[in-house]
PDB file of N, CA and C in Angstrom:
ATOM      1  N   UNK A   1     142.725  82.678  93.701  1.00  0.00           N
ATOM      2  CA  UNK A   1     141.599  83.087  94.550  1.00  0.00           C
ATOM      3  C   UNK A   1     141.223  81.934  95.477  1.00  0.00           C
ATOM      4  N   UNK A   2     142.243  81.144  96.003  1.00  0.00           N
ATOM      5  CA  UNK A   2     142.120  80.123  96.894  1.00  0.00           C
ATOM      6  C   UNK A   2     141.270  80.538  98.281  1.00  0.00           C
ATOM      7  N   UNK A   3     141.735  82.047  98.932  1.00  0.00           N
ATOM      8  CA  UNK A   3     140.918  82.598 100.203  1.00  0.00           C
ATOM      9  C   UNK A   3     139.579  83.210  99.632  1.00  0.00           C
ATOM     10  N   UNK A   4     138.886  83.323  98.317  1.00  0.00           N
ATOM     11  CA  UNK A   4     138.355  84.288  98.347  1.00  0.00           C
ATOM     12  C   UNK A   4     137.290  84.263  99.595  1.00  0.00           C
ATOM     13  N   UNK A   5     136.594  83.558  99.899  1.00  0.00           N
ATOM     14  CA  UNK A   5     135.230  83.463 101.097  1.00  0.00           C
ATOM     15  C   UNK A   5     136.138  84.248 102.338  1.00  0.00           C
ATOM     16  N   UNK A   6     137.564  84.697 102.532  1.00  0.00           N
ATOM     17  CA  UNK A   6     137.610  85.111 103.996  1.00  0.00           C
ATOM     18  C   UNK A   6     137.145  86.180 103.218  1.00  0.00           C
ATOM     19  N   UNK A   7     137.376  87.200 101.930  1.00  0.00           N
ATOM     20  CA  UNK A   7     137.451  88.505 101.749  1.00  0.00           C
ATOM     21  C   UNK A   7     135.963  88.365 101.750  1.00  0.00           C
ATOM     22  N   UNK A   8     135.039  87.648 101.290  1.00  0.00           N
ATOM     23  CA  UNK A   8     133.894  87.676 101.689  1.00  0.00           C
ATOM     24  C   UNK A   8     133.051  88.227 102.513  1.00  0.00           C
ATOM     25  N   UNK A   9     133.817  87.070 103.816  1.00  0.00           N
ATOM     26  CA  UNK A   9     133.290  87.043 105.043  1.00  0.00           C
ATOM     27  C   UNK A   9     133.584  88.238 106.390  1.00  0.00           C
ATOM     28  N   UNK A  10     135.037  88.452 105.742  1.00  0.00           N
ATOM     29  CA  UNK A  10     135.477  90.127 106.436  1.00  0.00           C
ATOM     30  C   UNK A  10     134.386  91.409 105.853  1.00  0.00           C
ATOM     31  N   UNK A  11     134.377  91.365 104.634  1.00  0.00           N
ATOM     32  CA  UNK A  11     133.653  92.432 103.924  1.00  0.00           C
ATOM     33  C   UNK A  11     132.391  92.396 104.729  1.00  0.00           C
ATOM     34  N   UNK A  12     131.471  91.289 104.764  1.00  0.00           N
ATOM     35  CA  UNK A  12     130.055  91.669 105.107  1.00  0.00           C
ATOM     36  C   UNK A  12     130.318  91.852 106.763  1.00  0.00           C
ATOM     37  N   UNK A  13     131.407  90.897 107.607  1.00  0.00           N
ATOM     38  CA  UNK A  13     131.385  91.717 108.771  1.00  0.00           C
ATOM     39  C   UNK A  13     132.094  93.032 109.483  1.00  0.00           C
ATOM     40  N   UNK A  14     132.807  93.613 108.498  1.00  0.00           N
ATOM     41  CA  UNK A  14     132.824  94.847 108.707  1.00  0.00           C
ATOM     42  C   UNK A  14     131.829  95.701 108.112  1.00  0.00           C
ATOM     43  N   UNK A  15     131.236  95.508 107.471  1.00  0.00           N
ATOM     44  CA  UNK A  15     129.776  96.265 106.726  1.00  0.00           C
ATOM     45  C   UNK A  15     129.058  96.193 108.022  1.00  0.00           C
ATOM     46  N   UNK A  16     128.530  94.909 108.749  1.00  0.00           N
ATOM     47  CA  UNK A  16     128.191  95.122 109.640  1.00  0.00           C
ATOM     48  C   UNK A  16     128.214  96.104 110.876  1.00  0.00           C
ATOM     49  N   UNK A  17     129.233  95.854 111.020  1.00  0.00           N
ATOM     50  CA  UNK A  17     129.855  96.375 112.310  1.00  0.00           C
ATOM     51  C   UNK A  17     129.907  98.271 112.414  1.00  0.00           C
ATOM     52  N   UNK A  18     130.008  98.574 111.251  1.00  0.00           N
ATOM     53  CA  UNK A  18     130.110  99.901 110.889  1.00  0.00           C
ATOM     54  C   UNK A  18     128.209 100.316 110.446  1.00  0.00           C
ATOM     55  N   UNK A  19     127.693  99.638 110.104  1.00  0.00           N
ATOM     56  CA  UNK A  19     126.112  99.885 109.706  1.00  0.00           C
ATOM     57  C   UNK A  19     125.167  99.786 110.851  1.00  0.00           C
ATOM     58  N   UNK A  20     125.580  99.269 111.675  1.00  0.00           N
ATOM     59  CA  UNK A  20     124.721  98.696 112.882  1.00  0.00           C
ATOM     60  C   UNK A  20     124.783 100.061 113.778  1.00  0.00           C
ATOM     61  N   UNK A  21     125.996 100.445 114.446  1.00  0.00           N
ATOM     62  CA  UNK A  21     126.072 101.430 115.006  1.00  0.00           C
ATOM     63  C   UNK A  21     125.274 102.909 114.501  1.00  0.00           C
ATOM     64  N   UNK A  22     125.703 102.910 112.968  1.00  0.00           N
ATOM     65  CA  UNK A  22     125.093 104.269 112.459  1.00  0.00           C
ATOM     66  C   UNK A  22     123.828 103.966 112.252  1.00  0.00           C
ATOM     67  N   UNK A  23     123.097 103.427 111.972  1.00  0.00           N
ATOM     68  CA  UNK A  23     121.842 102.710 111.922  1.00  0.00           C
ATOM     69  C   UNK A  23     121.064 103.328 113.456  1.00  0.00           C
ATOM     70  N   UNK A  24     122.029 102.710 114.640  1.00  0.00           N
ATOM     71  CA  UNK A  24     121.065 103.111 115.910  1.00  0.00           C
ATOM     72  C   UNK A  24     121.682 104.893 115.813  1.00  0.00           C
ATOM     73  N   UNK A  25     122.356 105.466 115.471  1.00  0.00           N
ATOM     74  CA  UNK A  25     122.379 106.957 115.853  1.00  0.00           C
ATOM     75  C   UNK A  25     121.422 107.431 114.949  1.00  0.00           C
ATOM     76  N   UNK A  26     121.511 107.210 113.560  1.00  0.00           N
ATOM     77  CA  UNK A  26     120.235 108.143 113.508  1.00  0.00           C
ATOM     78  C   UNK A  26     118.739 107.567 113.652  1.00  0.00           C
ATOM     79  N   UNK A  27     118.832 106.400 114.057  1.00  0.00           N
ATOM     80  CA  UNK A  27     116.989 106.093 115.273  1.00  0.00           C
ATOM     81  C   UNK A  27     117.115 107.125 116.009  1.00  0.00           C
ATOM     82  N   UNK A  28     118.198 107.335 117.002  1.00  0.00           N
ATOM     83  CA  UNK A  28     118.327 107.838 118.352  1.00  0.00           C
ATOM     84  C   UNK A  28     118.113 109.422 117.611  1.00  0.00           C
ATOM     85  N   UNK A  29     118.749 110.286 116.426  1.00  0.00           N
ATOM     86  CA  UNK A  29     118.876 111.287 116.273  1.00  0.00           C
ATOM     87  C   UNK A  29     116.827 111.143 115.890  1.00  0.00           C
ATOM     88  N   UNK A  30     116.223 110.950 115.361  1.00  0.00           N
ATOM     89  CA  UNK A  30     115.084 110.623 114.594  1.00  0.00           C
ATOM     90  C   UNK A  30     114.041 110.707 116.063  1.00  0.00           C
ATOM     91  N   UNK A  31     114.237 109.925 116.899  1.00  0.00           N
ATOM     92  CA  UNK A  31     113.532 109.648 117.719  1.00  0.00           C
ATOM     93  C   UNK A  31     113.370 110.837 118.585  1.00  0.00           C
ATOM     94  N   UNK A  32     114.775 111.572 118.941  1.00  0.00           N
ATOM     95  CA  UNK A  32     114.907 113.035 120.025  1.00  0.00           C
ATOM     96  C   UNK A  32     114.185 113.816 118.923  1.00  0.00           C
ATOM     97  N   UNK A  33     114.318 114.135 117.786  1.00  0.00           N
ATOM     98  CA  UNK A  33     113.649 115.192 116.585  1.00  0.00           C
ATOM     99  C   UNK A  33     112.054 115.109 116.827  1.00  0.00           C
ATOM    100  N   UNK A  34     111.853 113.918 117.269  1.00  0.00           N
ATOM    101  CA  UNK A  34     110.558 113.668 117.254  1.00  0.00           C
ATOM    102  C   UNK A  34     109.437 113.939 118.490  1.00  0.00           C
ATOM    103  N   UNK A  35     110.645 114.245 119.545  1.00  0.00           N
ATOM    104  CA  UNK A  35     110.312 114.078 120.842  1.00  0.00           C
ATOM    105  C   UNK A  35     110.178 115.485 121.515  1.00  0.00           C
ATOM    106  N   UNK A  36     110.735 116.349 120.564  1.00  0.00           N
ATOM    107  CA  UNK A  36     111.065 117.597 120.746  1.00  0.00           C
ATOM    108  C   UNK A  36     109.740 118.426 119.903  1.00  0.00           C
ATOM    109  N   UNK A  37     109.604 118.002 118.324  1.00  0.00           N
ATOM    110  CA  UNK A  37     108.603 118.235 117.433  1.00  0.00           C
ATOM    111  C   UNK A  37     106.951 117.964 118.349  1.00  0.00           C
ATOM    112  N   UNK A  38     106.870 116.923 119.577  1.00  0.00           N
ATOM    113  CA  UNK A  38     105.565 116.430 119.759  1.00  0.00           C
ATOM    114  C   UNK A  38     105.406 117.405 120.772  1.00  0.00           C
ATOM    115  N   UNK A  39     106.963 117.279 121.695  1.00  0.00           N
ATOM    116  CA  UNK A  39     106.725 118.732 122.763  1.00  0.00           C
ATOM    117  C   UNK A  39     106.214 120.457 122.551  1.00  0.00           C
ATOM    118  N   UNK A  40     106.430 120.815 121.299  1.00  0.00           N
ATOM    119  CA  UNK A  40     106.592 121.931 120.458  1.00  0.00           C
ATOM    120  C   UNK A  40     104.913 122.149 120.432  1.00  0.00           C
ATOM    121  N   UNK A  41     104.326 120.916 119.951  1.00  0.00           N
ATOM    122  CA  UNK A  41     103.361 120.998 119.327  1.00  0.00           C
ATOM    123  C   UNK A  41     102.317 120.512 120.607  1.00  0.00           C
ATOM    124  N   UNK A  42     102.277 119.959 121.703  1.00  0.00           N
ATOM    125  CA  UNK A  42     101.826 120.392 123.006  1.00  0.00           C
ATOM    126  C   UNK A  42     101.841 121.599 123.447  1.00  0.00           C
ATOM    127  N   UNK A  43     102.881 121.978 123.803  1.00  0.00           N
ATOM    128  CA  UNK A  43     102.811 123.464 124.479  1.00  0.00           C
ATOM    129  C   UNK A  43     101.923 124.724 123.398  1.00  0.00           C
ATOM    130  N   UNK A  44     102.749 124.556 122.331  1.00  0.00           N
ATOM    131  CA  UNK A  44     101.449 125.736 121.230  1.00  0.00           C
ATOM    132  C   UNK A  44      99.910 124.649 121.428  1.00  0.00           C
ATOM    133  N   UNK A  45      99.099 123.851 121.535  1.00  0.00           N
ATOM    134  CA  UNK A  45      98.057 123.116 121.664  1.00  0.00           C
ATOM    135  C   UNK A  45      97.424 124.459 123.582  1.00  0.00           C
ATOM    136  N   UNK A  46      98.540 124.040 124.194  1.00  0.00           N
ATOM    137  CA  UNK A  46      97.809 124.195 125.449  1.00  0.00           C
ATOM    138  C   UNK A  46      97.800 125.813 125.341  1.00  0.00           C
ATOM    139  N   UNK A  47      99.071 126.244 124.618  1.00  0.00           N
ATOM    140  CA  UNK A  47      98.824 128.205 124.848  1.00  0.00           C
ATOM    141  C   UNK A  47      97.211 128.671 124.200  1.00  0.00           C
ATOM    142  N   UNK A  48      97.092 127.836 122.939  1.00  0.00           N
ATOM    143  CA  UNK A  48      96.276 128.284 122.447  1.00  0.00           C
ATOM    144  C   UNK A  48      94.469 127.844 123.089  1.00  0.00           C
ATOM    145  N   UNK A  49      94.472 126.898 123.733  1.00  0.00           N
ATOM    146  CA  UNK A  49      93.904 126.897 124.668  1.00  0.00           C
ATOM    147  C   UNK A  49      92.960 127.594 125.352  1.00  0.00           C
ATOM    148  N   UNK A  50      94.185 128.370 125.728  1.00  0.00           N
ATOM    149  CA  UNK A  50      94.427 129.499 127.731  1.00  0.00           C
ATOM    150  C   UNK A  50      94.037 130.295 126.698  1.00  0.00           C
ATOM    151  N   UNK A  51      94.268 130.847 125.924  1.00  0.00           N
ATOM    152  CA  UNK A  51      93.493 132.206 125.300  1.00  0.00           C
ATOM    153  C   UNK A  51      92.814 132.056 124.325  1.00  0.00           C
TER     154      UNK A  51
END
């Protein structure tokens, strides 16, 4: 086990590299859900409103 620190050091930066990306898609999926949920809930706010 003379290399072990490269298997180390590969492991946590491919953990990285693969976590980081999926990490920002579901912000991005989370954030549109949210953006859509606040719109939803405006428009029923203003119908109910008007009548």
């Amino acid at each position: 086990m003379r290399y072990l620190w490269v298997f180390v050091v590969s492991t946590l930066t491919v953990g990285v590299s693969f976590a980081l990306p999926l990490f920002l898609l579901m912000r991005q999926r989370q954030l549109e859900k949210q953006k859509v949920s606040t719109r939803l809930t405006t428009s029923t706010e203003y119908e109910d409103s008007v009548l």
